[in-house]
Structure formats: structure tokens, C-alpha cells
PDB file of N, CA and C in Angstrom:
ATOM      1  N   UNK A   1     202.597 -85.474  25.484  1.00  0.00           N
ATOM      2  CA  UNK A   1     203.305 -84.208  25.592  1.00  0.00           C
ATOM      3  C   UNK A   1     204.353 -84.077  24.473  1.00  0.00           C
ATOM      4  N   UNK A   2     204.800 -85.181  24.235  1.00  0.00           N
ATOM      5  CA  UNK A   2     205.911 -85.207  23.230  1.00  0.00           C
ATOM      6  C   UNK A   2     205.958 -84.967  21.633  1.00  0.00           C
ATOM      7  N   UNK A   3     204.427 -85.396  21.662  1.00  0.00           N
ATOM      8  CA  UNK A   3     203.706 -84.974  19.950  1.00  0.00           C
ATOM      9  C   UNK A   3     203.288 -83.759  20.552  1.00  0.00           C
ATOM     10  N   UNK A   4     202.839 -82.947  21.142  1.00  0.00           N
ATOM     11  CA  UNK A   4     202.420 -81.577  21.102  1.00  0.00           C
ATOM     12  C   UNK A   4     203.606 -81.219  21.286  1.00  0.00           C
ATOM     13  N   UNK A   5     204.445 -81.158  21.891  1.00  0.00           N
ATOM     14  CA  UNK A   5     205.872 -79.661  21.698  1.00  0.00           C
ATOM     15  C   UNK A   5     206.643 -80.000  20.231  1.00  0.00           C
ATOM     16  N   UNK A   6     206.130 -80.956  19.994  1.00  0.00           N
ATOM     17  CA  UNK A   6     207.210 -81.308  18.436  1.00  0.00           C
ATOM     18  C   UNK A   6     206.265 -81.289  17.516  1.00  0.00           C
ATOM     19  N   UNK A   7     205.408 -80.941  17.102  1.00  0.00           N
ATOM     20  CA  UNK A   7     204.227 -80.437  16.567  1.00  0.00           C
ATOM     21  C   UNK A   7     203.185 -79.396  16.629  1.00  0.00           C
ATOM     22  N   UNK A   8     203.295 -78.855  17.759  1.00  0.00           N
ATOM     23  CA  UNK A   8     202.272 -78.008  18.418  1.00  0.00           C
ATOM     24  C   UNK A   8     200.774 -77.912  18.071  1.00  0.00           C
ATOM     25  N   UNK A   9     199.909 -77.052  18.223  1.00  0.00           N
ATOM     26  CA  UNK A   9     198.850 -76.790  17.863  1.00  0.00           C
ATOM     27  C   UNK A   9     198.357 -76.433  16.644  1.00  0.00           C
ATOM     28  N   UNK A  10     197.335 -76.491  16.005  1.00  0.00           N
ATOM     29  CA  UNK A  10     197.274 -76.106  14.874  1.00  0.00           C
ATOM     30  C   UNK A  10     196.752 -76.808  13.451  1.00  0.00           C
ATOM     31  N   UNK A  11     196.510 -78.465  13.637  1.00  0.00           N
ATOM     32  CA  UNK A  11     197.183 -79.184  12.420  1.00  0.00           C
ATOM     33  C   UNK A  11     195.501 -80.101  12.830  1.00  0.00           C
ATOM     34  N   UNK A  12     195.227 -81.570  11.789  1.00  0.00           N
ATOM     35  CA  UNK A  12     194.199 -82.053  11.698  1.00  0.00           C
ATOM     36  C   UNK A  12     194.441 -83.064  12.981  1.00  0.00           C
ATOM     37  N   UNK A  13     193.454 -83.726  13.503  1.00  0.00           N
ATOM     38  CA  UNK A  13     193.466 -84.307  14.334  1.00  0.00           C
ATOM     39  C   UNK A  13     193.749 -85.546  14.018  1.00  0.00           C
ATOM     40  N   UNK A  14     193.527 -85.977  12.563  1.00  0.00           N
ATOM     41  CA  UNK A  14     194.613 -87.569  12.212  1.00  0.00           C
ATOM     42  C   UNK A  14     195.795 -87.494  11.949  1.00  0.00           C
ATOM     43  N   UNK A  15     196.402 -86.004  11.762  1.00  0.00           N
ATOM     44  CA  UNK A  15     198.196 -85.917  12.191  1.00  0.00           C
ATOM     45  C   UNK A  15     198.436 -86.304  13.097  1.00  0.00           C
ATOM     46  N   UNK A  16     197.122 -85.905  14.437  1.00  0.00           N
ATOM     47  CA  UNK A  16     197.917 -85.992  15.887  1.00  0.00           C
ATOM     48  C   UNK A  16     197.787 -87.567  16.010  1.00  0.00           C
ATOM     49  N   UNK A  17     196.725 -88.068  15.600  1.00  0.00           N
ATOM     50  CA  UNK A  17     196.642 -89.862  15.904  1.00  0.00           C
ATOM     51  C   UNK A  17     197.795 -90.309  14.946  1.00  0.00           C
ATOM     52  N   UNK A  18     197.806 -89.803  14.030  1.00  0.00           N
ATOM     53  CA  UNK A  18     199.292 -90.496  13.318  1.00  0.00           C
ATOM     54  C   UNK A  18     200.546 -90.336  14.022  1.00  0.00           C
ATOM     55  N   UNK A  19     200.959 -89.721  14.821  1.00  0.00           N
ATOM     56  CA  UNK A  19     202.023 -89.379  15.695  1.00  0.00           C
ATOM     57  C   UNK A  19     202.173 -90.029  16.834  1.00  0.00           C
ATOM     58  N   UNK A  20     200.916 -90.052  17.564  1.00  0.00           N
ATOM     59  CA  UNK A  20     200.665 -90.364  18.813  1.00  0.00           C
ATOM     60  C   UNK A  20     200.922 -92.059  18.823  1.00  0.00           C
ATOM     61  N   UNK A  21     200.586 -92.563  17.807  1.00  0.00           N
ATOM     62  CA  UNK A  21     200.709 -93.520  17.308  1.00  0.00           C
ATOM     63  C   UNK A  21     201.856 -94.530  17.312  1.00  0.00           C
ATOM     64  N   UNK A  22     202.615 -93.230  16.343  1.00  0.00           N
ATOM     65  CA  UNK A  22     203.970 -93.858  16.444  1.00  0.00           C
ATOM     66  C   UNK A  22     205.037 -93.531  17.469  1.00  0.00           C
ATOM     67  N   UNK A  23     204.017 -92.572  18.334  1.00  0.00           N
ATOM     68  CA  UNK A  23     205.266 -92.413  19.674  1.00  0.00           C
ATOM     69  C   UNK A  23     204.843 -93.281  20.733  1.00  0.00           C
ATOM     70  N   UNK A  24     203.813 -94.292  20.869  1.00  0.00           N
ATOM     71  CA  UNK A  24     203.454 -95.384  21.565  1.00  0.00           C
ATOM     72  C   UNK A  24     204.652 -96.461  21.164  1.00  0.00           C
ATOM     73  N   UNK A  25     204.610 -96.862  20.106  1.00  0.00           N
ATOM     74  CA  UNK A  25     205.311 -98.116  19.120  1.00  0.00           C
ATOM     75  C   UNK A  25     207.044 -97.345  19.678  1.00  0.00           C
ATOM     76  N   UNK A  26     206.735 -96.643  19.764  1.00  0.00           N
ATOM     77  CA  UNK A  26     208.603 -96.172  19.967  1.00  0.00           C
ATOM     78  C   UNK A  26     208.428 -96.420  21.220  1.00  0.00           C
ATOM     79  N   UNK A  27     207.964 -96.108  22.334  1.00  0.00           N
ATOM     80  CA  UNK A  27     208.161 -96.626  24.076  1.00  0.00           C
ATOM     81  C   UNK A  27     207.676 -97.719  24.258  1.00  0.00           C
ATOM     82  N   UNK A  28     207.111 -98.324  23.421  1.00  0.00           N
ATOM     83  CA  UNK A  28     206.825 -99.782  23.357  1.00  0.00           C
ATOM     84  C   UNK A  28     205.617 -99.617  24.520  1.00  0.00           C
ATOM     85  N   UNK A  29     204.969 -98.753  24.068  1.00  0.00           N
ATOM     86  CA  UNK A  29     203.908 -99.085  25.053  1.00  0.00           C
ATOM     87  C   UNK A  29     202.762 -99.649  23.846  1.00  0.00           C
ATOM     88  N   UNK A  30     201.669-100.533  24.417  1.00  0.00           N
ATOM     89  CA  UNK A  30     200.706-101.213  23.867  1.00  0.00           C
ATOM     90  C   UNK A  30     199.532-100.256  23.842  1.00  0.00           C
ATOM     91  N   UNK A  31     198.451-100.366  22.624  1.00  0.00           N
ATOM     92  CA  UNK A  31     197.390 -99.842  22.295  1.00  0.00           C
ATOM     93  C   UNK A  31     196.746-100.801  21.156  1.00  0.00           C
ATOM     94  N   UNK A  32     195.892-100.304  21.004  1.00  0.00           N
ATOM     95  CA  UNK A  32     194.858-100.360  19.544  1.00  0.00           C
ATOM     96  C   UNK A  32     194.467 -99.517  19.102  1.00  0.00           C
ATOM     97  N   UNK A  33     194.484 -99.287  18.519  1.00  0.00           N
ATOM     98  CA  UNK A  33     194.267 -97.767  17.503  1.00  0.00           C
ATOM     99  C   UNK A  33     192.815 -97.921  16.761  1.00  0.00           C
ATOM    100  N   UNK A  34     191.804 -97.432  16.835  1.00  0.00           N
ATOM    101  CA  UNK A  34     190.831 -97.132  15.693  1.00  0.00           C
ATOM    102  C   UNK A  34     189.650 -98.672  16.474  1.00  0.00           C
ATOM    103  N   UNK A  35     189.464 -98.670  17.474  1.00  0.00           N
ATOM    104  CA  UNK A  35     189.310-100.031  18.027  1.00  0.00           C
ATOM    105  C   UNK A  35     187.553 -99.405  17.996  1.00  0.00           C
ATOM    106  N   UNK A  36     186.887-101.037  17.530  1.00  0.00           N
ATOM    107  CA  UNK A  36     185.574-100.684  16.965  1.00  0.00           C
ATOM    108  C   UNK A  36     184.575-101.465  18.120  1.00  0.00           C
ATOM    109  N   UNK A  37     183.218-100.408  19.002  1.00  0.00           N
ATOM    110  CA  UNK A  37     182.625-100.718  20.171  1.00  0.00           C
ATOM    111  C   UNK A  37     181.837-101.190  19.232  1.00  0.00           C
ATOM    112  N   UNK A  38     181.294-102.139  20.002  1.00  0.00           N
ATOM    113  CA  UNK A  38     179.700-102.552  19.976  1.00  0.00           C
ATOM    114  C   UNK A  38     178.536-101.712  20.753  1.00  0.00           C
ATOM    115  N   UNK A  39     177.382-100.937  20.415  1.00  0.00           N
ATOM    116  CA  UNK A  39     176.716-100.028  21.383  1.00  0.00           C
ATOM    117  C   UNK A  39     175.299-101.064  21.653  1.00  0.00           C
ATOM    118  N   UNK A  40     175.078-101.257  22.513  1.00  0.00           N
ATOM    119  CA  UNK A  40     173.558-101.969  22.817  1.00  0.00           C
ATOM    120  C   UNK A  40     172.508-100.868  23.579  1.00  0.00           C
ATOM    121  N   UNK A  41     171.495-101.337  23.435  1.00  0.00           N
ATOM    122  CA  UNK A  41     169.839-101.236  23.471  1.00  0.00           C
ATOM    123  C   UNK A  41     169.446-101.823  24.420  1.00  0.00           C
ATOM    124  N   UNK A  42     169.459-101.761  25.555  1.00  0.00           N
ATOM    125  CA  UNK A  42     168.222-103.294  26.223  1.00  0.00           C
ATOM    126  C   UNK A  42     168.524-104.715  25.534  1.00  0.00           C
ATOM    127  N   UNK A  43     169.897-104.539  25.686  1.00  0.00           N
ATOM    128  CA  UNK A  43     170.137-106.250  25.047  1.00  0.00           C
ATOM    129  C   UNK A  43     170.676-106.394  23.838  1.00  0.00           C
ATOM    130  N   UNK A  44     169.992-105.297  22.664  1.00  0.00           N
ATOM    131  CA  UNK A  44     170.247-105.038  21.540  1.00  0.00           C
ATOM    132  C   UNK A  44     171.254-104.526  21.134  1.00  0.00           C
ATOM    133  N   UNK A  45     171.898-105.336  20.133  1.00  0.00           N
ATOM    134  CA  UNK A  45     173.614-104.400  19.390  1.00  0.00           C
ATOM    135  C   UNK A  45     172.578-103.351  18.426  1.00  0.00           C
ATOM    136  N   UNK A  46     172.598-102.041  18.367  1.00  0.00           N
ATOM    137  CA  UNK A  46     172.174-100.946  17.643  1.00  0.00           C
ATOM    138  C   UNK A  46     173.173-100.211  17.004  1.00  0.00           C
ATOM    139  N   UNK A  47     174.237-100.588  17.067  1.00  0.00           N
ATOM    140  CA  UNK A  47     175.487-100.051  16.488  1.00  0.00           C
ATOM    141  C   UNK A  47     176.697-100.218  16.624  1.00  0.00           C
ATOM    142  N   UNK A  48     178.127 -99.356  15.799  1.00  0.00           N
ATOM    143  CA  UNK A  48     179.002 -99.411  15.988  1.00  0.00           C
ATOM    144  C   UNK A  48     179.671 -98.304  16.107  1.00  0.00           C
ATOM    145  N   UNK A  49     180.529 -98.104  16.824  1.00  0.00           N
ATOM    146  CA  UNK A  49     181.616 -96.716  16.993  1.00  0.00           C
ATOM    147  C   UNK A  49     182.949 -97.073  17.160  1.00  0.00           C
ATOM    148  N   UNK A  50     183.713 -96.189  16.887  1.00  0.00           N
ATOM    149  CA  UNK A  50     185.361 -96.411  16.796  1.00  0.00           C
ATOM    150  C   UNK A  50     185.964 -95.072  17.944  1.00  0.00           C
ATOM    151  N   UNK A  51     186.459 -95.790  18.604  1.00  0.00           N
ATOM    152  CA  UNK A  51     187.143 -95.189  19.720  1.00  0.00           C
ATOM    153  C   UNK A  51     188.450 -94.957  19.359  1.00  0.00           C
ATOM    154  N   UNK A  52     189.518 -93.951  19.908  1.00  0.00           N
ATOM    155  CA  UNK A  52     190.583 -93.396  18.949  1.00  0.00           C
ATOM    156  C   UNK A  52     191.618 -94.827  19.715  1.00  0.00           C
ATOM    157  N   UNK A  53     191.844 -94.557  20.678  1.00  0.00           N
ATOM    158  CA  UNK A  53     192.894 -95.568  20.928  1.00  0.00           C
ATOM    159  C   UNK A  53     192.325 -96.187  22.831  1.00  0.00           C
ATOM    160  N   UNK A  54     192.731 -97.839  22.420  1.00  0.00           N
ATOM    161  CA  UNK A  54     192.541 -98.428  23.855  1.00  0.00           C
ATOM    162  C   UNK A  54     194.155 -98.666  24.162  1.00  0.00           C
ATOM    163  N   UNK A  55     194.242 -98.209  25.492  1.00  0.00           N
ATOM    164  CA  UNK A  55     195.672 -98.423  25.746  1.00  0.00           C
ATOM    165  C   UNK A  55     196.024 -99.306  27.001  1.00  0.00           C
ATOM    166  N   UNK A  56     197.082-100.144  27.173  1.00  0.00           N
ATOM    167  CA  UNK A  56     197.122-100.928  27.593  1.00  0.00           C
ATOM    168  C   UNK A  56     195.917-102.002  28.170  1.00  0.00           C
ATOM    169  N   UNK A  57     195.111-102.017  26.954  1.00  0.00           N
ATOM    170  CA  UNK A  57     193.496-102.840  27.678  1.00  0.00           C
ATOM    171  C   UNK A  57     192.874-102.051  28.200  1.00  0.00           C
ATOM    172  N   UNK A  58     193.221-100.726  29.193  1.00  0.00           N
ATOM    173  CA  UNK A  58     192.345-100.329  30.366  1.00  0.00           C
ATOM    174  C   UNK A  58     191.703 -99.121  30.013  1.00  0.00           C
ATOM    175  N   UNK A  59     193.050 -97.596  29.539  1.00  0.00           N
ATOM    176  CA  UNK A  59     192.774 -96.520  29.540  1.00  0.00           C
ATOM    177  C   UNK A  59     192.442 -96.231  27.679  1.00  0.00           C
ATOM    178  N   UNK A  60     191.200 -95.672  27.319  1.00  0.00           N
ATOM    179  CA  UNK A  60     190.657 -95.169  26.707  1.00  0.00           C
ATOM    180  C   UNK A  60     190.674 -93.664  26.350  1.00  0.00           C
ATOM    181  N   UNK A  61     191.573 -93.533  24.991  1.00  0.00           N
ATOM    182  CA  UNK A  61     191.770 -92.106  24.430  1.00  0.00           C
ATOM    183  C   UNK A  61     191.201 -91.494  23.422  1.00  0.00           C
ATOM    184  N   UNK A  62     190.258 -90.014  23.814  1.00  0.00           N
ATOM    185  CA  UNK A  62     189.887 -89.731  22.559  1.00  0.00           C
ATOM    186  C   UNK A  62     190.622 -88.393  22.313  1.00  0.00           C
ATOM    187  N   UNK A  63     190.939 -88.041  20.831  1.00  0.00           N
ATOM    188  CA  UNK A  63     191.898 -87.247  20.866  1.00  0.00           C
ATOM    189  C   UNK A  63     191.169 -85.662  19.820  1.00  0.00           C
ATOM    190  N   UNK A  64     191.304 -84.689  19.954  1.00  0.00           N
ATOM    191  CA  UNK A  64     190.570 -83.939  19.715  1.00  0.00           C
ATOM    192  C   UNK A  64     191.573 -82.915  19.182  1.00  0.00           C
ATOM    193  N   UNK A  65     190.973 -81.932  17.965  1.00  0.00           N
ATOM    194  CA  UNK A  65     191.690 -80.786  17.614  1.00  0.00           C
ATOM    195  C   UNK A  65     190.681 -79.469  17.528  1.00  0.00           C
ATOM    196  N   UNK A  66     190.517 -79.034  18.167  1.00  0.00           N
ATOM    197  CA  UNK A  66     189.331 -77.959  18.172  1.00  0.00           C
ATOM    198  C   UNK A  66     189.154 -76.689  18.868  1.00  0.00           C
ATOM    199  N   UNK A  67     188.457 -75.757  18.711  1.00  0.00           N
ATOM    200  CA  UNK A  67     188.978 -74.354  19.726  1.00  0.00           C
ATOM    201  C   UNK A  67     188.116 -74.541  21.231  1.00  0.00           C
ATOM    202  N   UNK A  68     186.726 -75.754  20.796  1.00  0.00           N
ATOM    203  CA  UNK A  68     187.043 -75.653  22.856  1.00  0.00           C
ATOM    204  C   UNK A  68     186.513 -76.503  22.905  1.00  0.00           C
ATOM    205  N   UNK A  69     186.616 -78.160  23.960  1.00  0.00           N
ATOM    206  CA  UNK A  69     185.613 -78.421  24.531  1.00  0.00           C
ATOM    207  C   UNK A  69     184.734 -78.607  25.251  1.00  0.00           C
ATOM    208  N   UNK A  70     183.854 -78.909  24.046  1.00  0.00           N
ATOM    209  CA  UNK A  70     182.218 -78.906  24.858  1.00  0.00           C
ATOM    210  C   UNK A  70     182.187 -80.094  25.500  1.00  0.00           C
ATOM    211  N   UNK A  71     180.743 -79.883  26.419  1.00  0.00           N
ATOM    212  CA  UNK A  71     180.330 -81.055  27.214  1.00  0.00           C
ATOM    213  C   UNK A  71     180.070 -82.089  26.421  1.00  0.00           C
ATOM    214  N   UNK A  72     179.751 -82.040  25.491  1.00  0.00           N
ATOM    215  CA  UNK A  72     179.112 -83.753  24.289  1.00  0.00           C
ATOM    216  C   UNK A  72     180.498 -84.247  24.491  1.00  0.00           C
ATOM    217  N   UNK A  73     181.829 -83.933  23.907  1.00  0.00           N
ATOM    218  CA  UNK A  73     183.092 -84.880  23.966  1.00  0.00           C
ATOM    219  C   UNK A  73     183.180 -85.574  25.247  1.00  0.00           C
ATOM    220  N   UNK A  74     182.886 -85.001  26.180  1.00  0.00           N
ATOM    221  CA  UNK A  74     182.995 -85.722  27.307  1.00  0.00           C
ATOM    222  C   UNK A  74     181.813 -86.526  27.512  1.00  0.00           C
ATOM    223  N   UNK A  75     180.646 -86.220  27.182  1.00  0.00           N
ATOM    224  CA  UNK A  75     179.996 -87.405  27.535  1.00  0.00           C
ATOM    225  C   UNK A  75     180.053 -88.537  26.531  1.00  0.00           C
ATOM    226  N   UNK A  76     180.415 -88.150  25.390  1.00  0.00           N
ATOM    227  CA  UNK A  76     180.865 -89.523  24.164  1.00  0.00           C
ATOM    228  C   UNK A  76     181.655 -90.523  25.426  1.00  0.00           C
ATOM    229  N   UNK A  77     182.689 -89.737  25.701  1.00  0.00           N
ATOM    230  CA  UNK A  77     183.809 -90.578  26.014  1.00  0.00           C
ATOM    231  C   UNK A  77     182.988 -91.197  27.336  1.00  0.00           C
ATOM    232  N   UNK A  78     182.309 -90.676  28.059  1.00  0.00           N
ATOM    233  CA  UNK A  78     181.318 -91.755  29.273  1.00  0.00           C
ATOM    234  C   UNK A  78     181.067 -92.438  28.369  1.00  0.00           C
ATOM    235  N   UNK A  79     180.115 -92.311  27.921  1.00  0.00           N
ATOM    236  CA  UNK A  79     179.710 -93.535  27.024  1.00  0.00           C
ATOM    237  C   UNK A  79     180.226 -94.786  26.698  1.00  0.00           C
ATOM    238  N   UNK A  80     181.729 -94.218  25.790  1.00  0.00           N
ATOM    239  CA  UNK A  80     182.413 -95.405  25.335  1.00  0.00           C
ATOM    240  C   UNK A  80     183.182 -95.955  26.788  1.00  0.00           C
ATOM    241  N   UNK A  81     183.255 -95.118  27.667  1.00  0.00           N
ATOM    242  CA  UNK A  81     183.997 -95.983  29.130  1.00  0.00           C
ATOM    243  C   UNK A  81     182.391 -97.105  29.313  1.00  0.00           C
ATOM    244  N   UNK A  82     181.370 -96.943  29.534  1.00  0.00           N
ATOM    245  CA  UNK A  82     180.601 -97.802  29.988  1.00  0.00           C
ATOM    246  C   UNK A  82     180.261 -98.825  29.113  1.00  0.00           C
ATOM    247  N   UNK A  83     180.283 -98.751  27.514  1.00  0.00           N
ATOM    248  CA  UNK A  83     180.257 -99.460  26.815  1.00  0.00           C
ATOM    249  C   UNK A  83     181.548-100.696  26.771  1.00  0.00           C
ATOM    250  N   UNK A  84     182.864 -99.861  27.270  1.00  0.00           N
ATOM    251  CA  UNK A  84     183.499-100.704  26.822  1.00  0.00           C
ATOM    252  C   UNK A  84     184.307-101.417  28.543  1.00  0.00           C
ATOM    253  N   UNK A  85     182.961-101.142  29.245  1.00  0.00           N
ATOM    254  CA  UNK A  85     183.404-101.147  30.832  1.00  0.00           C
ATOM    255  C   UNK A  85     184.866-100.787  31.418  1.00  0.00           C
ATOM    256  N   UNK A  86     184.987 -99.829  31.022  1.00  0.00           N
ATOM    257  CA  UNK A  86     186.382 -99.075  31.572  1.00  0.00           C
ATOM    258  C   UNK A  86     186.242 -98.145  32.603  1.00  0.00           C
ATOM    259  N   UNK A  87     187.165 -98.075  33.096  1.00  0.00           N
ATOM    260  CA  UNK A  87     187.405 -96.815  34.221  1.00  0.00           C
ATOM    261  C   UNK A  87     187.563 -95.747  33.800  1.00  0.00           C
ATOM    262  N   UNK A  88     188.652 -95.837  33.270  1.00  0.00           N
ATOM    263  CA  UNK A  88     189.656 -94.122  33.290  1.00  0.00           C
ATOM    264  C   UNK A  88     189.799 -94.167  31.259  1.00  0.00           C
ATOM    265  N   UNK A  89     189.124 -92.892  31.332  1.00  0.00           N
ATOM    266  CA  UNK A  89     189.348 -92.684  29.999  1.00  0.00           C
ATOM    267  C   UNK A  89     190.088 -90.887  30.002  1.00  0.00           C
ATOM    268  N   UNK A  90     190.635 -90.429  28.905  1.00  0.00           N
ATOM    269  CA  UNK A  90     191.814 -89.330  28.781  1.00  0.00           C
ATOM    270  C   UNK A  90     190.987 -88.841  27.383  1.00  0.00           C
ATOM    271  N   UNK A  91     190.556 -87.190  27.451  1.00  0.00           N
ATOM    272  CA  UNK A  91     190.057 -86.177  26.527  1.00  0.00           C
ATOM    273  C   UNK A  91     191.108 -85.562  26.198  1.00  0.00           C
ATOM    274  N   UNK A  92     192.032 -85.497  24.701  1.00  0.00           N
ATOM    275  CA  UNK A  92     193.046 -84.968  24.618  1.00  0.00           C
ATOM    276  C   UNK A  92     192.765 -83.740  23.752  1.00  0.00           C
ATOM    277  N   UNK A  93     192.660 -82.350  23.622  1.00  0.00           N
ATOM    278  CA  UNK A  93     192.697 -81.571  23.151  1.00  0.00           C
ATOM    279  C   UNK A  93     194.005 -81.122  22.599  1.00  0.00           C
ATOM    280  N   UNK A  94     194.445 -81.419  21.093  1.00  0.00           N
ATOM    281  CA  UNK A  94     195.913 -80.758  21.144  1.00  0.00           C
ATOM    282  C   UNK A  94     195.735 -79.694  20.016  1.00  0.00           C
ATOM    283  N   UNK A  95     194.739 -78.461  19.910  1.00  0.00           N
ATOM    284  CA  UNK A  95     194.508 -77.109  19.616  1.00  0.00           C
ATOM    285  C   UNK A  95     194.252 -75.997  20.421  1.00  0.00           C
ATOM    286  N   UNK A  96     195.398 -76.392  21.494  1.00  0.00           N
ATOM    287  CA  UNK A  96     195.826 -75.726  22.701  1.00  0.00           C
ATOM    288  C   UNK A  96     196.952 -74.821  22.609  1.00  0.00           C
ATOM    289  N   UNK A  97     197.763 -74.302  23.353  1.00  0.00           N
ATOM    290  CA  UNK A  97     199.094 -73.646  23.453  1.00  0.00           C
ATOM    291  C   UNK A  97     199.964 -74.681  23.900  1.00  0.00           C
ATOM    292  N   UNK A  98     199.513 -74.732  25.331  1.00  0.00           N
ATOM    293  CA  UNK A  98     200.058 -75.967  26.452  1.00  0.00           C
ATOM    294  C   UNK A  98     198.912 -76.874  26.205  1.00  0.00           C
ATOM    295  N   UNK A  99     199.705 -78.034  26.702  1.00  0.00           N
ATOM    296  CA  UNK A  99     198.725 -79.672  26.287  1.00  0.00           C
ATOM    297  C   UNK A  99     198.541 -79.654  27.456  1.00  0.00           C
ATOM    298  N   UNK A 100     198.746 -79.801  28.267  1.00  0.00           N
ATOM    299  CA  UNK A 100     198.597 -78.982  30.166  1.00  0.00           C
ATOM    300  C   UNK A 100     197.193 -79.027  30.339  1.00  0.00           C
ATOM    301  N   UNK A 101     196.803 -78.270  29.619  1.00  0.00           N
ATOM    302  CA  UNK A 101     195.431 -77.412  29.261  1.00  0.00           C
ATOM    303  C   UNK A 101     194.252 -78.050  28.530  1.00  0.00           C
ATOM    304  N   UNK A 102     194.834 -78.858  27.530  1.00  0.00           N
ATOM    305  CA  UNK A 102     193.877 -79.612  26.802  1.00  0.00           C
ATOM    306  C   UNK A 102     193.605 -81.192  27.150  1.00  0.00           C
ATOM    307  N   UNK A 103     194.173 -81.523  28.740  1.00  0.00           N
ATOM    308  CA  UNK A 103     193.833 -82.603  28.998  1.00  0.00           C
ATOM    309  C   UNK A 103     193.015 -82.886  30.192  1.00  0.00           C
ATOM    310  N   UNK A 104     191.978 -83.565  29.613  1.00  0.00           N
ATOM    311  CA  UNK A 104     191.068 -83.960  30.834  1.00  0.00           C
ATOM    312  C   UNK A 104     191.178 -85.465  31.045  1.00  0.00           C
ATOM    313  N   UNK A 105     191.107 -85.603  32.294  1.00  0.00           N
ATOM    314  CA  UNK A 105     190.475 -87.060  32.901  1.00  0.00           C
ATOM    315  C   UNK A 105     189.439 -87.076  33.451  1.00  0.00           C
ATOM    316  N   UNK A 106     188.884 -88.485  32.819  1.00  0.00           N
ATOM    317  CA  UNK A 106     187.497 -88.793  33.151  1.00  0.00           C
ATOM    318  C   UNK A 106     187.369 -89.812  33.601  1.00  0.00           C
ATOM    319  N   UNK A 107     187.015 -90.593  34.754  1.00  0.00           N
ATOM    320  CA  UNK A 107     186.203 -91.373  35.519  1.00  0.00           C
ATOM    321  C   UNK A 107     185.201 -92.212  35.329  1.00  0.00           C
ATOM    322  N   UNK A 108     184.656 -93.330  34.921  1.00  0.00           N
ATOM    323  CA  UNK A 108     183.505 -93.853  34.960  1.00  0.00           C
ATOM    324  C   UNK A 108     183.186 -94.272  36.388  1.00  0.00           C
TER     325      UNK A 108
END
């Protein structure tokens, strides 16, 4: 909330990870930033993807700047929850008015 009212809407979405970033490191809360999945096949590693931020180990953030989203962002982010066996992952839309608005939670 604190990078969207002091920034608002409008701007690239690696401003908002650059911010978000450093307003973690200021509350001293823990993450990884740019943290790279392994995707498997039936056993098989078939790839790699980069998830925007893992936070405290558990909750999984992907962070978005765009005029709406669609269903694919959300199922990416299933994805990377089952890949990276997580629960609770957070869809952040901040090309919103209110951030209110641009946040979803998702469930695995």
C-alpha cells in the first residue's frame, strides 16, 4: 500500500519491484526477489521461471502493471504456487487507482 500512494499508478512494473523492494528491507521483513523455479515434466526439469518475490519462505508475489487482469496471471501464479509447493500466493496489480482493487489472493 505504501509504494502505491507514494507512487501511484501509472509507471513500469520494475519501478514497482524496485520500491517494493526496498520497502521490505526498510520493515525488515524477509524476501527474495527475482527467485528462479525449476518447472518439471513427469519427473523432468523442462525449464526455468523467475517468480517476482518469495516472502518470508511461504507467500509468493507476482506484481503486475497493466489495465486489467486476465485469467492467465492468475493461473501463472497457480502454477508457480504448485511448483514451488506453496499455499498462498498475492496478484498485485498497481495500474489501479486504489491498490484495494488490484489485489488478489490466491490459494493453492
Amino acid at each position: 500500500m505504501e509504494v502505491h500512494s507514494t507512487l501511484g499508478p501509472g509507471l513500469l512494473e520494475s519501478v514497482y519491484e524496485e520500491a517494493l523492494a526496498h520497502e521490505f528491507s526498510l520493515r525488515g521483513i524477509e524476501y527474495v526477489r527475482q527467485k528462479e523455479i525449476s518447472l518439471r515434466y513427469k519427473g523432468k526439469d523442462v525449464g526455468k521461471h523467475r517468480i517476482d518475490y518469495l516472502v518470508r519462505g511461504e507467500v509468493i508475489v507476482e506484481l503486475k502493471a497493466v489495465e486489467v487482469i486476465h485469467k492467465i496471471y492468475e493461473a501463472q501464479l497457480l502454477t508457480y504456487l504448485r511448483a514451488l509447493n506453496k499455499r498462498v500466493g498475492l496478484l498485485i496489480n498497481f495500474n489501479v487507482t486504489r491498490l484495494k482493487e488490484g489485489i488478489k489472493r490466491l490459494i493453492n
